[in-house]
N, C-alpha and C. Protein backbone atom coordinates (compact mmCIF):
# COMPACT_ATOMS: atom_id res chain seq x y z
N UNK A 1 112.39 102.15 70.87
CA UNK A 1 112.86 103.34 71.57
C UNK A 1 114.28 103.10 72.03
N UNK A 2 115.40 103.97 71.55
CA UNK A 2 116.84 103.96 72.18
C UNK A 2 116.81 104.37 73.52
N UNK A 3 117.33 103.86 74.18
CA UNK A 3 117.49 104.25 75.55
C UNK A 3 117.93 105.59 75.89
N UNK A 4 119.07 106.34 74.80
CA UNK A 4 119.20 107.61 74.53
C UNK A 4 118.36 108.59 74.67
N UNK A 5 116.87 108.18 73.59
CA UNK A 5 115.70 109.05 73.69
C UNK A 5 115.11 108.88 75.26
N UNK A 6 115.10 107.92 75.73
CA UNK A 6 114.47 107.83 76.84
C UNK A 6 115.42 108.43 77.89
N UNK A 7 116.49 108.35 77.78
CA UNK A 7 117.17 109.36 79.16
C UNK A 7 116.85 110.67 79.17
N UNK A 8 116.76 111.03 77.30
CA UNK A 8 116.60 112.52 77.05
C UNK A 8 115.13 112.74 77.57
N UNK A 9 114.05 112.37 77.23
CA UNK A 9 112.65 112.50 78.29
C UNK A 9 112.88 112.54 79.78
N UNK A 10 113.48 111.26 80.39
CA UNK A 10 113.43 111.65 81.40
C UNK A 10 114.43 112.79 82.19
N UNK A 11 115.33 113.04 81.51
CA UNK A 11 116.18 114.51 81.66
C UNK A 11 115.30 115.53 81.93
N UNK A 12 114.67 115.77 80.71
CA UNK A 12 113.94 117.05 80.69
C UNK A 12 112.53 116.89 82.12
N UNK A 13 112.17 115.66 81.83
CA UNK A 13 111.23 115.42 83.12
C UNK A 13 111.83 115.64 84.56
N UNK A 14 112.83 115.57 84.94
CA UNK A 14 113.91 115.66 86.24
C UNK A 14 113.95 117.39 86.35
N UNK A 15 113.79 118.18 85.09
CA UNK A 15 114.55 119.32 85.00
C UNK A 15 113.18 120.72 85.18
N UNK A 16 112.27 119.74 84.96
CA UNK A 16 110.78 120.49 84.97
C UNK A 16 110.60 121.00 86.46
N UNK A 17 111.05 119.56 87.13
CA UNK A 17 110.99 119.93 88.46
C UNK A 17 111.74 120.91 89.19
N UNK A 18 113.04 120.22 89.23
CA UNK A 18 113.99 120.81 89.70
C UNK A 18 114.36 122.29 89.07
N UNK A 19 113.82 122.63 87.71
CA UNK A 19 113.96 123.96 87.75
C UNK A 19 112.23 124.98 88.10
N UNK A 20 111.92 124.42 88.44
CA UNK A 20 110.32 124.70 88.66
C UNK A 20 110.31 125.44 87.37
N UNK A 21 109.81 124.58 86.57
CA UNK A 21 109.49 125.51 84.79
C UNK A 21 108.34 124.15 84.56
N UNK A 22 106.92 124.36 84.47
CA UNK A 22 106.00 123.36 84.01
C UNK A 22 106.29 123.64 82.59
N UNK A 23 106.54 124.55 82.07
CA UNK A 23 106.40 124.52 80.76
C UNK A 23 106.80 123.01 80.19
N UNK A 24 107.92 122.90 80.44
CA UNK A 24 108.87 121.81 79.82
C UNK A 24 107.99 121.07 79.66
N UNK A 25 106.72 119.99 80.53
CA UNK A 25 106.02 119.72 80.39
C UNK A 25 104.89 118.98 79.20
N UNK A 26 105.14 120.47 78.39
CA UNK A 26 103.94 120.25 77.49
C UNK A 26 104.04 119.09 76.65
N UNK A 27 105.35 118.79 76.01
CA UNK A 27 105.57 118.04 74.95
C UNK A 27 106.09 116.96 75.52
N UNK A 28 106.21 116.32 77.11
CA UNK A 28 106.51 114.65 77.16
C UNK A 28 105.85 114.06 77.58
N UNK A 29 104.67 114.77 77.51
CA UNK A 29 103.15 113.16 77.52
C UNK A 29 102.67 113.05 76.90
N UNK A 30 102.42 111.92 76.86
CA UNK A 30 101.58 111.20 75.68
C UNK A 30 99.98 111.32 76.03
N UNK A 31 99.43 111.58 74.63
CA UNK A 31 97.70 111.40 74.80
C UNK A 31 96.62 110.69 75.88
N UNK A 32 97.49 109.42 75.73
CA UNK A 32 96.84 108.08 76.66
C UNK A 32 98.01 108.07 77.70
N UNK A 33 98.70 108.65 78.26
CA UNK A 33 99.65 108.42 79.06
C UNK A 33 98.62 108.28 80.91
N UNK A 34 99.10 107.31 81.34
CA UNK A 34 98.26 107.13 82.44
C UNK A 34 99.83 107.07 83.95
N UNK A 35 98.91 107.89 85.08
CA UNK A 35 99.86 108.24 86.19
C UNK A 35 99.16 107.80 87.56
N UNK A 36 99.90 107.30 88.30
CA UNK A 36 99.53 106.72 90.21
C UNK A 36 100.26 107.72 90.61
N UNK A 37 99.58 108.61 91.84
CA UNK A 37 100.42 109.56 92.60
C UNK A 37 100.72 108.28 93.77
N UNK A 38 101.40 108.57 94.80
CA UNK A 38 101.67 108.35 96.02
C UNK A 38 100.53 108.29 96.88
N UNK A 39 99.62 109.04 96.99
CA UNK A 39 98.70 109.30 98.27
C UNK A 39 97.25 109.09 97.33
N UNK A 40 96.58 108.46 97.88
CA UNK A 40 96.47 108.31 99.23
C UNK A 40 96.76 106.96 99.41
N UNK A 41 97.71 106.43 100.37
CA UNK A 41 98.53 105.51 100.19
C UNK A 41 97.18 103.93 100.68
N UNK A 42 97.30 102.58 100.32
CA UNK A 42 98.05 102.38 99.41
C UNK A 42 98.01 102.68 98.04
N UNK A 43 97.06 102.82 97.34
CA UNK A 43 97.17 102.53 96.10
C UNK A 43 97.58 103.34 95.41
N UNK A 44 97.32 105.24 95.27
CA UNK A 44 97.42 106.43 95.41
C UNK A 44 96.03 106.94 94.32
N UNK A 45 96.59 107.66 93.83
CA UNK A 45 95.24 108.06 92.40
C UNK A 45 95.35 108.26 91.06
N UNK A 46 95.03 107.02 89.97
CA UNK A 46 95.05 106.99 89.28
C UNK A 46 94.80 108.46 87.90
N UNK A 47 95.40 109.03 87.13
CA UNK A 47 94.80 109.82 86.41
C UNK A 47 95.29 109.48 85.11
N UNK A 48 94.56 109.47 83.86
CA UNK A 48 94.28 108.93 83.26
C UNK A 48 94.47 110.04 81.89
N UNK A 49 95.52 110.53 80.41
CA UNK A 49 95.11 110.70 79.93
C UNK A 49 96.06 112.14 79.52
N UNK A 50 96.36 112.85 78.85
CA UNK A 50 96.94 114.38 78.66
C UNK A 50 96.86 115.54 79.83
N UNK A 51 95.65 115.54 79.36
CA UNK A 51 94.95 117.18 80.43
C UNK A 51 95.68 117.34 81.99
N UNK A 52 94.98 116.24 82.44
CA UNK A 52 95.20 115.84 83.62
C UNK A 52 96.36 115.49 84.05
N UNK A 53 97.07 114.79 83.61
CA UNK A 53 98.47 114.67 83.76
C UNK A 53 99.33 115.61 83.61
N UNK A 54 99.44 116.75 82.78
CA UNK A 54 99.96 117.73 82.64
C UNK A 54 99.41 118.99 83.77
N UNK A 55 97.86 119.61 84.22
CA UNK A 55 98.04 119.63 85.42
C UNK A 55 98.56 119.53 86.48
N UNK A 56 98.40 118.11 86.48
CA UNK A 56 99.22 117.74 87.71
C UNK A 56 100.62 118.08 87.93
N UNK A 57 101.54 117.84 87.20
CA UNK A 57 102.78 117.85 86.97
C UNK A 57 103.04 119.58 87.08
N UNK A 58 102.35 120.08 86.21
CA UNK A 58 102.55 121.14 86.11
C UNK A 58 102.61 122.25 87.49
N UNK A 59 101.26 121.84 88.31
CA UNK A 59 101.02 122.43 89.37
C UNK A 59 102.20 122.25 90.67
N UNK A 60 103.01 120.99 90.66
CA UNK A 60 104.11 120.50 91.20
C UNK A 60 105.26 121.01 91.12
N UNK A 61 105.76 121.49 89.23
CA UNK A 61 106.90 121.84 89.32
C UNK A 61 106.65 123.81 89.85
N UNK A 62 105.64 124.49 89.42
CA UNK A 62 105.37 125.33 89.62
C UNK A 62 105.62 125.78 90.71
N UNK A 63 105.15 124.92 92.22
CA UNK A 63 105.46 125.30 93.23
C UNK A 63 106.78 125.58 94.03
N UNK A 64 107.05 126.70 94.58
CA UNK A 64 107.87 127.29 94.60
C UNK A 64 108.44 126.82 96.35
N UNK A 65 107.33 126.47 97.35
CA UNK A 65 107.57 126.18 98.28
C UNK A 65 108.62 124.81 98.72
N UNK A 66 107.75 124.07 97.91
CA UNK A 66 108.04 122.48 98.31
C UNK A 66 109.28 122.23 96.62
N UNK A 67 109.96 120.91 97.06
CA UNK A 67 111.18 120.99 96.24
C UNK A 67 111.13 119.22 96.09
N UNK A 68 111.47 119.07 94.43
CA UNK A 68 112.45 117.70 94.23
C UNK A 68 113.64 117.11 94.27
N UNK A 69 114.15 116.38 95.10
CA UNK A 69 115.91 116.08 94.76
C UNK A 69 115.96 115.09 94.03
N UNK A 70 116.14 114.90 93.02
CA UNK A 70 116.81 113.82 91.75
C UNK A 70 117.99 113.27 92.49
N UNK A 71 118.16 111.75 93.45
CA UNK A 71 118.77 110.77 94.14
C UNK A 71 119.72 110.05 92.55
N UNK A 72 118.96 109.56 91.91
CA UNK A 72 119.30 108.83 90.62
C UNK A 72 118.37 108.42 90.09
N UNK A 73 119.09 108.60 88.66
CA UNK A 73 118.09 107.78 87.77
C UNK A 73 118.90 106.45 86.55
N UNK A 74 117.78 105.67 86.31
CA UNK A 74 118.49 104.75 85.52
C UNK A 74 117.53 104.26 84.67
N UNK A 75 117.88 104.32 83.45
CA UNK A 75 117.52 103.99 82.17
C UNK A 75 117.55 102.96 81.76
N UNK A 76 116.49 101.59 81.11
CA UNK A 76 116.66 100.60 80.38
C UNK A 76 115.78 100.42 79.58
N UNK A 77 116.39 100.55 78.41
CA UNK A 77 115.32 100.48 77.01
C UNK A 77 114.49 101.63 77.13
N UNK A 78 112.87 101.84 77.32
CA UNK A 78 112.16 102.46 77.16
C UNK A 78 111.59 103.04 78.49
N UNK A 79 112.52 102.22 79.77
CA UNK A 79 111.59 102.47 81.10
C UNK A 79 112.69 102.84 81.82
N UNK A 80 112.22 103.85 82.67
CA UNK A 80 113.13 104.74 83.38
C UNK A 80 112.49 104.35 85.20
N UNK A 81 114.16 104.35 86.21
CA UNK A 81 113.30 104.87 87.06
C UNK A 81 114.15 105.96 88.10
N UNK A 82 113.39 106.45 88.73
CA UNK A 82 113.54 107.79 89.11
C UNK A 82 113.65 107.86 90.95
N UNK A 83 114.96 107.79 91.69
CA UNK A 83 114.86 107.14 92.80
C UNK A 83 115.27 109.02 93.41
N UNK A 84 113.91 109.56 94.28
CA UNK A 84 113.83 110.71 94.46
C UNK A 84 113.60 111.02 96.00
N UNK A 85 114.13 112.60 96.25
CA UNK A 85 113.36 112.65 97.71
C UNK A 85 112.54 114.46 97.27
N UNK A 86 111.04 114.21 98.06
CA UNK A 86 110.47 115.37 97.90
C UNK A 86 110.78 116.43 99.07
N UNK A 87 110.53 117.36 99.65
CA UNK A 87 111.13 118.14 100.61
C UNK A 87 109.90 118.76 100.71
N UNK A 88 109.60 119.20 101.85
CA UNK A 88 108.53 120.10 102.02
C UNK A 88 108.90 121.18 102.42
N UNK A 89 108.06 122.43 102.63
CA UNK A 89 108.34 123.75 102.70
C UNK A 89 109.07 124.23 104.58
N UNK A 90 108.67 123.03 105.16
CA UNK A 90 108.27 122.87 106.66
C UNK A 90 109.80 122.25 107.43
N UNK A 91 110.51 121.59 106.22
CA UNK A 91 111.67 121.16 106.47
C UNK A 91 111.93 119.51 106.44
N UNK A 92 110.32 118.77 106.28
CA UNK A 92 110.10 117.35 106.18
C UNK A 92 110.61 117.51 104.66
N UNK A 93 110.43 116.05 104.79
CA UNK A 93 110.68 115.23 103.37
C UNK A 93 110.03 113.61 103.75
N UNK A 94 110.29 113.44 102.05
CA UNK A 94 109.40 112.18 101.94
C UNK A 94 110.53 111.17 100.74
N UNK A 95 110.74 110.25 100.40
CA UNK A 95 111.80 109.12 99.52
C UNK A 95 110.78 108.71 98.82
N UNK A 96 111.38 108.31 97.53
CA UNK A 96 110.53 107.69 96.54
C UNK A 96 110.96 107.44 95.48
N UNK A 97 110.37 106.68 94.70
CA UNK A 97 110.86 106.52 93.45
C UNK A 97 109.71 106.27 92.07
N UNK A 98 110.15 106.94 91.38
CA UNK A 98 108.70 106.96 90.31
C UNK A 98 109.44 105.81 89.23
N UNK A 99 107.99 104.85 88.41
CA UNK A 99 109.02 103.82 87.32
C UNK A 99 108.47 104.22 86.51
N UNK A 100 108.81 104.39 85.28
CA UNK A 100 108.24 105.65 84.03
C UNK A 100 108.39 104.59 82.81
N UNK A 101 107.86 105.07 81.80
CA UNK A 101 107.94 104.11 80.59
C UNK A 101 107.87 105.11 79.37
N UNK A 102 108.52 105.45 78.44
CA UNK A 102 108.88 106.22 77.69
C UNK A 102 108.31 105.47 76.26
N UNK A 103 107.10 106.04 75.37
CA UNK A 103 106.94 105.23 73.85
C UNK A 103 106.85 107.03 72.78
N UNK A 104 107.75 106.49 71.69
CA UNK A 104 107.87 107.88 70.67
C UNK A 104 108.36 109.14 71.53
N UNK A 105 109.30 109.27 72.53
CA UNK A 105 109.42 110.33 73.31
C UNK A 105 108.60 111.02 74.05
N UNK A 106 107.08 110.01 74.73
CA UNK A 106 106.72 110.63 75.47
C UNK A 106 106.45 110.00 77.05
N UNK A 107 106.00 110.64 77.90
CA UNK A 107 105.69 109.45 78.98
C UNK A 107 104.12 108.55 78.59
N UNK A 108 104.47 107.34 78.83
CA UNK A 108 103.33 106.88 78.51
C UNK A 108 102.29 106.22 79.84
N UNK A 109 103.27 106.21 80.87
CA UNK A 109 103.48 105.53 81.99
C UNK A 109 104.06 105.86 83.03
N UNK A 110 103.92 106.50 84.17
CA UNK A 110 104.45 107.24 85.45
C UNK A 110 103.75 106.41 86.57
N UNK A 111 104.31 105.41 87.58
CA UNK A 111 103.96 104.74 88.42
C UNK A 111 104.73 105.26 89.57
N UNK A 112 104.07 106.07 90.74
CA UNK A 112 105.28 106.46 92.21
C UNK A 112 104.88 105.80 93.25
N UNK A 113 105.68 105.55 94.02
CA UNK A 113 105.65 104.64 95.11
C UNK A 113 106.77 105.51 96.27
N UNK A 114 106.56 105.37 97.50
CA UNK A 114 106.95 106.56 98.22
C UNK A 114 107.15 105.70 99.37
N UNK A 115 108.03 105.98 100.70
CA UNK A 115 107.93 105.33 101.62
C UNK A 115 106.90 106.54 102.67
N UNK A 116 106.56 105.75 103.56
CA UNK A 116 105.46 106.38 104.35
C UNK A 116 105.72 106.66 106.02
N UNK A 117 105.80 107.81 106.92
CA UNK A 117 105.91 107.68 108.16
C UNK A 117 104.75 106.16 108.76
N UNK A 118 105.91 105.82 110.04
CA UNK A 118 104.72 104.53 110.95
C UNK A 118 105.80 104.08 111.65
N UNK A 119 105.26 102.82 111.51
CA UNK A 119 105.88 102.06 112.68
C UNK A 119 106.92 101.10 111.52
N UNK A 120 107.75 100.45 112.23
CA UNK A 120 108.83 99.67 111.60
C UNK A 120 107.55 98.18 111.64
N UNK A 121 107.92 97.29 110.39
CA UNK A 121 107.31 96.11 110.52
C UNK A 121 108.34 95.06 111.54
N UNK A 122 107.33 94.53 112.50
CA UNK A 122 108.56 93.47 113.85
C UNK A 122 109.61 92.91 112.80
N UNK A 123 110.21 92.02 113.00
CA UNK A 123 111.43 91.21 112.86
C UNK A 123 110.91 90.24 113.20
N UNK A 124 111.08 88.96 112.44
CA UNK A 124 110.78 87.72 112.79
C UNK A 124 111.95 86.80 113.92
N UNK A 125 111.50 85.78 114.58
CA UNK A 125 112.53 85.76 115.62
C UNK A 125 112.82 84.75 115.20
């Protein structure tokens, strides 16, 4: 996989969102493509597979309330990652970054990891 093709996936993946169009969607996952949301934190929820993954995604960019900001992204070889902030309808937001893996132009691999409201961890003295 050129790194080329893989910016161009994750382009169009950045653009699904940010233009709320799921369509785009249809054609950059892969069959066996497997995805971790964020929540329920830690681990979040595995989904496993086309259907479902496209759902998901789909139901996300669709929404009209809540919003993605594309921070940066950076490309190497076949794996992308995606350093993002989500926004909610309410005026919150949330930071994150998804690490993606791109095989034959599709996603094969979507891993997000998010930072979480709490407490700061102490400082060692």
């Amino acid at each position: 996989m050129q790194p080329r093709e893989t910016a161009e996936v994750i382009r169009r993946f950045n653009q699904a969102f940010e233009e709320h169009d799921p369509v785009i969607f249809e054609d950059l996952i892969a069959p066996d493509c497997v995805m971790e949301s964020i929540q329920p934190a830690p681990d979040g929820t595995r989904y496993a597979g086309y259907d479902v993954n496209l759902a998901f995604w789909q139901a996300m960019a669709a929404d009209r309330v809540n919003r993605f900001e594309v921070e940066e992204t950076f490309v190497m070889g076949d794996r992308a990652n995606i350093r993002w902030r989500f926004h909610f309808g309410d005026g919150g937001s949330v930071r994150g970054v998804s690490l993606i893996r791109v095989r034959n132009g599709q996603i094969v691999e979507a891993l997000a990891y998010a930072k979480t409201p709490g407490q700061s961890a102490p400082l060692p003295e």
